[in-house]
C-alpha atoms as a PDB file:
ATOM      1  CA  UNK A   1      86.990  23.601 200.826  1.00  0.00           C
ATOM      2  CA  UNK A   2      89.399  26.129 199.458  1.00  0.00           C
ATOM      3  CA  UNK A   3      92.587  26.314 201.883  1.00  0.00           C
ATOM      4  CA  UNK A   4      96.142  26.486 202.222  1.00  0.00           C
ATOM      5  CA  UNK A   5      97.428  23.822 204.363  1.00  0.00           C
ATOM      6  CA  UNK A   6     101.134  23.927 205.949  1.00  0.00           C
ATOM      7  CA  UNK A   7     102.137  20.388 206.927  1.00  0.00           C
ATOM      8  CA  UNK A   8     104.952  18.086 208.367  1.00  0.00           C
ATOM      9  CA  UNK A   9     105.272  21.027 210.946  1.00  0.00           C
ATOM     10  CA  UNK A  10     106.964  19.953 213.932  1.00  0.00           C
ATOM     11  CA  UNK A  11     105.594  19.404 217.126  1.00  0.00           C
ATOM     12  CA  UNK A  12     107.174  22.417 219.197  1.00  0.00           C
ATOM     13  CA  UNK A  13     106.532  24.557 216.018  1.00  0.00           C
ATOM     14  CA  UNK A  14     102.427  23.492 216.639  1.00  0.00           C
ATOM     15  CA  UNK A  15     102.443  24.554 219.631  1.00  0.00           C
ATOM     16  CA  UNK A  16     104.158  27.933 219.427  1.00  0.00           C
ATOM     17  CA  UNK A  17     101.813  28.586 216.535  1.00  0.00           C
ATOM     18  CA  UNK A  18      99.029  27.425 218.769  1.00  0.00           C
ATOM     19  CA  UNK A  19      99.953  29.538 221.883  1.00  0.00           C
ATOM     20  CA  UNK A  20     100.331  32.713 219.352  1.00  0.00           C
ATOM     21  CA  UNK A  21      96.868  32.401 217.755  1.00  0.00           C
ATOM     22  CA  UNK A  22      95.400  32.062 220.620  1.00  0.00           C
ATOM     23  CA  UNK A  23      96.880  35.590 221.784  1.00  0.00           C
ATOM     24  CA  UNK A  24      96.227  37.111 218.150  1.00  0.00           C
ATOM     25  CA  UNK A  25      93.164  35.922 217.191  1.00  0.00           C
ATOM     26  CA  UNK A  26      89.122  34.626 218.556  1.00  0.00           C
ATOM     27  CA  UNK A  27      89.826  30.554 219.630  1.00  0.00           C
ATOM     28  CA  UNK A  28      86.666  28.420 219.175  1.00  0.00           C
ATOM     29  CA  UNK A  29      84.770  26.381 221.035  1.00  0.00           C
ATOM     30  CA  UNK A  30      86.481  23.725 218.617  1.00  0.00           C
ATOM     31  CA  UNK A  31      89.652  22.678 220.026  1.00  0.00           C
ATOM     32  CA  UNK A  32      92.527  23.929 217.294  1.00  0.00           C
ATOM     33  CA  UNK A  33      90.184  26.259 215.832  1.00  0.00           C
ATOM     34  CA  UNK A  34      90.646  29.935 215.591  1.00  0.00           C
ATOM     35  CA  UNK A  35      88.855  32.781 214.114  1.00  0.00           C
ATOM     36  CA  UNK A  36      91.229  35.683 212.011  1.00  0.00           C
ATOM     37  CA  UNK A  37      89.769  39.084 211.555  1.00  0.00           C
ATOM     38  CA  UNK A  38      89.814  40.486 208.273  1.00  0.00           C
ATOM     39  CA  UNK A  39      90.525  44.189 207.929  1.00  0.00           C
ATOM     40  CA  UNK A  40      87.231  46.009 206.599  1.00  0.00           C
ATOM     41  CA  UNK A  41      88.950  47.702 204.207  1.00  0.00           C
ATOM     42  CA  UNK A  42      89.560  44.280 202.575  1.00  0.00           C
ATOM     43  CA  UNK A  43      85.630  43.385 203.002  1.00  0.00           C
ATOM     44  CA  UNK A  44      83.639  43.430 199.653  1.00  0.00           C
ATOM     45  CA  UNK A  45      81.021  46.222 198.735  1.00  0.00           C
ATOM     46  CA  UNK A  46      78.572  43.738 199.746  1.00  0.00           C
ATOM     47  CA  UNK A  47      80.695  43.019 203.214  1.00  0.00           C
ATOM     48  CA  UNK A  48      81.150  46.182 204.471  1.00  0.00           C
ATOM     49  CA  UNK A  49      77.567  47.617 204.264  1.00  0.00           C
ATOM     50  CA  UNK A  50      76.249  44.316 205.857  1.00  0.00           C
ATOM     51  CA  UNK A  51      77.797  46.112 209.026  1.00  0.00           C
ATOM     52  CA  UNK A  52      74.892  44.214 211.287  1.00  0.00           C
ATOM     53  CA  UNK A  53      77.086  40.617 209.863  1.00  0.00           C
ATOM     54  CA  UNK A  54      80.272  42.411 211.268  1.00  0.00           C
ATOM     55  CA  UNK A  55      83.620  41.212 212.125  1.00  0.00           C
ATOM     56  CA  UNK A  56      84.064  39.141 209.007  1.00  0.00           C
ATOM     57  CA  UNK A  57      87.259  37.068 209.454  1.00  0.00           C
ATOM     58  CA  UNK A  58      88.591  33.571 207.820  1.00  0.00           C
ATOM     59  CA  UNK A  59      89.072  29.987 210.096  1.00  0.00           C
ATOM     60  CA  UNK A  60      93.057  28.802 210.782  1.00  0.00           C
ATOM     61  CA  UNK A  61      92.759  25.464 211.910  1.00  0.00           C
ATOM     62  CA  UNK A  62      95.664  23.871 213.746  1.00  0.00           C
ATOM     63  CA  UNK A  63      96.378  19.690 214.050  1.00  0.00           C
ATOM     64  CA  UNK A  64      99.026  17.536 214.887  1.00  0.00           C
ATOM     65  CA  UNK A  65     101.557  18.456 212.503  1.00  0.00           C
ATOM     66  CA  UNK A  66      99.573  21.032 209.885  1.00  0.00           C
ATOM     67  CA  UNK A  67      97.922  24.559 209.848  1.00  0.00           C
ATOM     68  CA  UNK A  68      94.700  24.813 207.130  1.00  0.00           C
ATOM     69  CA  UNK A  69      93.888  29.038 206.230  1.00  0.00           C
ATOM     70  CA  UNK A  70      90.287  28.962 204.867  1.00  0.00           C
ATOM     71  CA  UNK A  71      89.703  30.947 201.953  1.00  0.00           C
ATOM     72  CA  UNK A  72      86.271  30.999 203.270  1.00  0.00           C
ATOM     73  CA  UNK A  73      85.283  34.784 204.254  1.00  0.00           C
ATOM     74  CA  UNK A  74      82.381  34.296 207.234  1.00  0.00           C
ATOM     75  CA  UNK A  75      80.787  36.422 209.510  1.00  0.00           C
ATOM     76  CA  UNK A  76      81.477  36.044 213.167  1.00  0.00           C
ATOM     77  CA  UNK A  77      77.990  37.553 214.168  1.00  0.00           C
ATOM     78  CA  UNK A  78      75.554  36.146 211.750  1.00  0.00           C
ATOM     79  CA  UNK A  79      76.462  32.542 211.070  1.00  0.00           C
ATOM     80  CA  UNK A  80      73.370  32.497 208.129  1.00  0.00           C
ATOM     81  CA  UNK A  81      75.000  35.704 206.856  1.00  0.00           C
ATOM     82  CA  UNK A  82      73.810  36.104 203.290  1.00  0.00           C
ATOM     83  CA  UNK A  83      77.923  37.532 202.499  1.00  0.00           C
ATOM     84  CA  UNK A  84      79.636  34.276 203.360  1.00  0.00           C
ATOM     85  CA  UNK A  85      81.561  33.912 200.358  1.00  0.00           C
ATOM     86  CA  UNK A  86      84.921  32.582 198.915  1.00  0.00           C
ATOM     87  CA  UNK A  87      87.945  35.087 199.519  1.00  0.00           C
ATOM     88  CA  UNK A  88      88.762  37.933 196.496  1.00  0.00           C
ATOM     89  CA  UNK A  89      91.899  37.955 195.015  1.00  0.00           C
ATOM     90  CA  UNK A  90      92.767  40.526 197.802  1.00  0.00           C
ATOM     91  CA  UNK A  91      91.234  38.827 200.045  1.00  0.00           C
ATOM     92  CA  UNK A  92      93.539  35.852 199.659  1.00  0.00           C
ATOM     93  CA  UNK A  93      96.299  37.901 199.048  1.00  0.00           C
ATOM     94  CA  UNK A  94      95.679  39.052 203.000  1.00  0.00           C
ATOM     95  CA  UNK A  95      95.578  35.657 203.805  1.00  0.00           C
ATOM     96  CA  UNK A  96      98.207  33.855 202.219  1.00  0.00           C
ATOM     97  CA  UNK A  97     100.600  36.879 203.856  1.00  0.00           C
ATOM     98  CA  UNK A  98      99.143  36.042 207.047  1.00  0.00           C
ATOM     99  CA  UNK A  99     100.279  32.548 206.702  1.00  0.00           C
ATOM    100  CA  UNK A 100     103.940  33.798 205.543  1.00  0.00           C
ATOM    101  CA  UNK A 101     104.013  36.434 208.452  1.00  0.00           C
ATOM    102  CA  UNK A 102     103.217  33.664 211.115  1.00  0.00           C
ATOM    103  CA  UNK A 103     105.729  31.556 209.424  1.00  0.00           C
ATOM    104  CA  UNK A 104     108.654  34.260 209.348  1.00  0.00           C
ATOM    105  CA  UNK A 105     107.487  35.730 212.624  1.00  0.00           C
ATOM    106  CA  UNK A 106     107.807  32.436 214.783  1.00  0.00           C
ATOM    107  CA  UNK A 107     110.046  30.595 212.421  1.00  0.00           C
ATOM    108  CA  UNK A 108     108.526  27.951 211.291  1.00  0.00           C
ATOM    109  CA  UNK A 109     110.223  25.044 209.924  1.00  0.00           C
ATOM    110  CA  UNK A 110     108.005  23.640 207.202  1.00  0.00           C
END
């Protein structure tokens, strides 16, 4: 799998990030998994008219001391959507500044 992981986070730091994804974002049924929306004007041409696969979004997963971004673009509505593909370069562009925005934003210590 294609990800950035964060690791040797703390374990007050894991928590904050835990309690703020679960405000900002869809949790799973999978303890420590979460569901990020991507913005549609970041969706491929191929993305955005598959509008019945809609929200696409990207899976932050959260353990004991580490946060994992999937560069994995999925649909949230169609889980045998035929548009599940590895991020673009904007695409991971979106998500790697996701990462540093949660980062700066609750001040991480990695």
């Amino acid at each position: 799998m294609r990800q950035l992981l964060i690791d040797e986070l703390e374990s007050k730091d894991v928590a904050m990030l835990t309690d703020h994804l679960k405000r900002i974002t869809e949790p799973s049924e999978v303890a420590g998994l979460f569901w990020a929306a991507l913005p549609d004007d970041l969706l491929s041409s191929e993305q955005f008219k598959a509008s019945g696969d809609h929200p696409f979004g990207f899976a932050v997963e959260v353990g004991e001391s580490w946060a994992k971004f999937e560069f994995l673009i999925r649909s949230r509505s169609n889980f045998r959507s035929l548009w599940t593909r590895y991020a673009t370069f904007g695409q991971t562009h979106y998500i790697l500044e996701y990462a540093q925005g949660l980062i700066d934003e609750l001040g991480l210590k990695t």
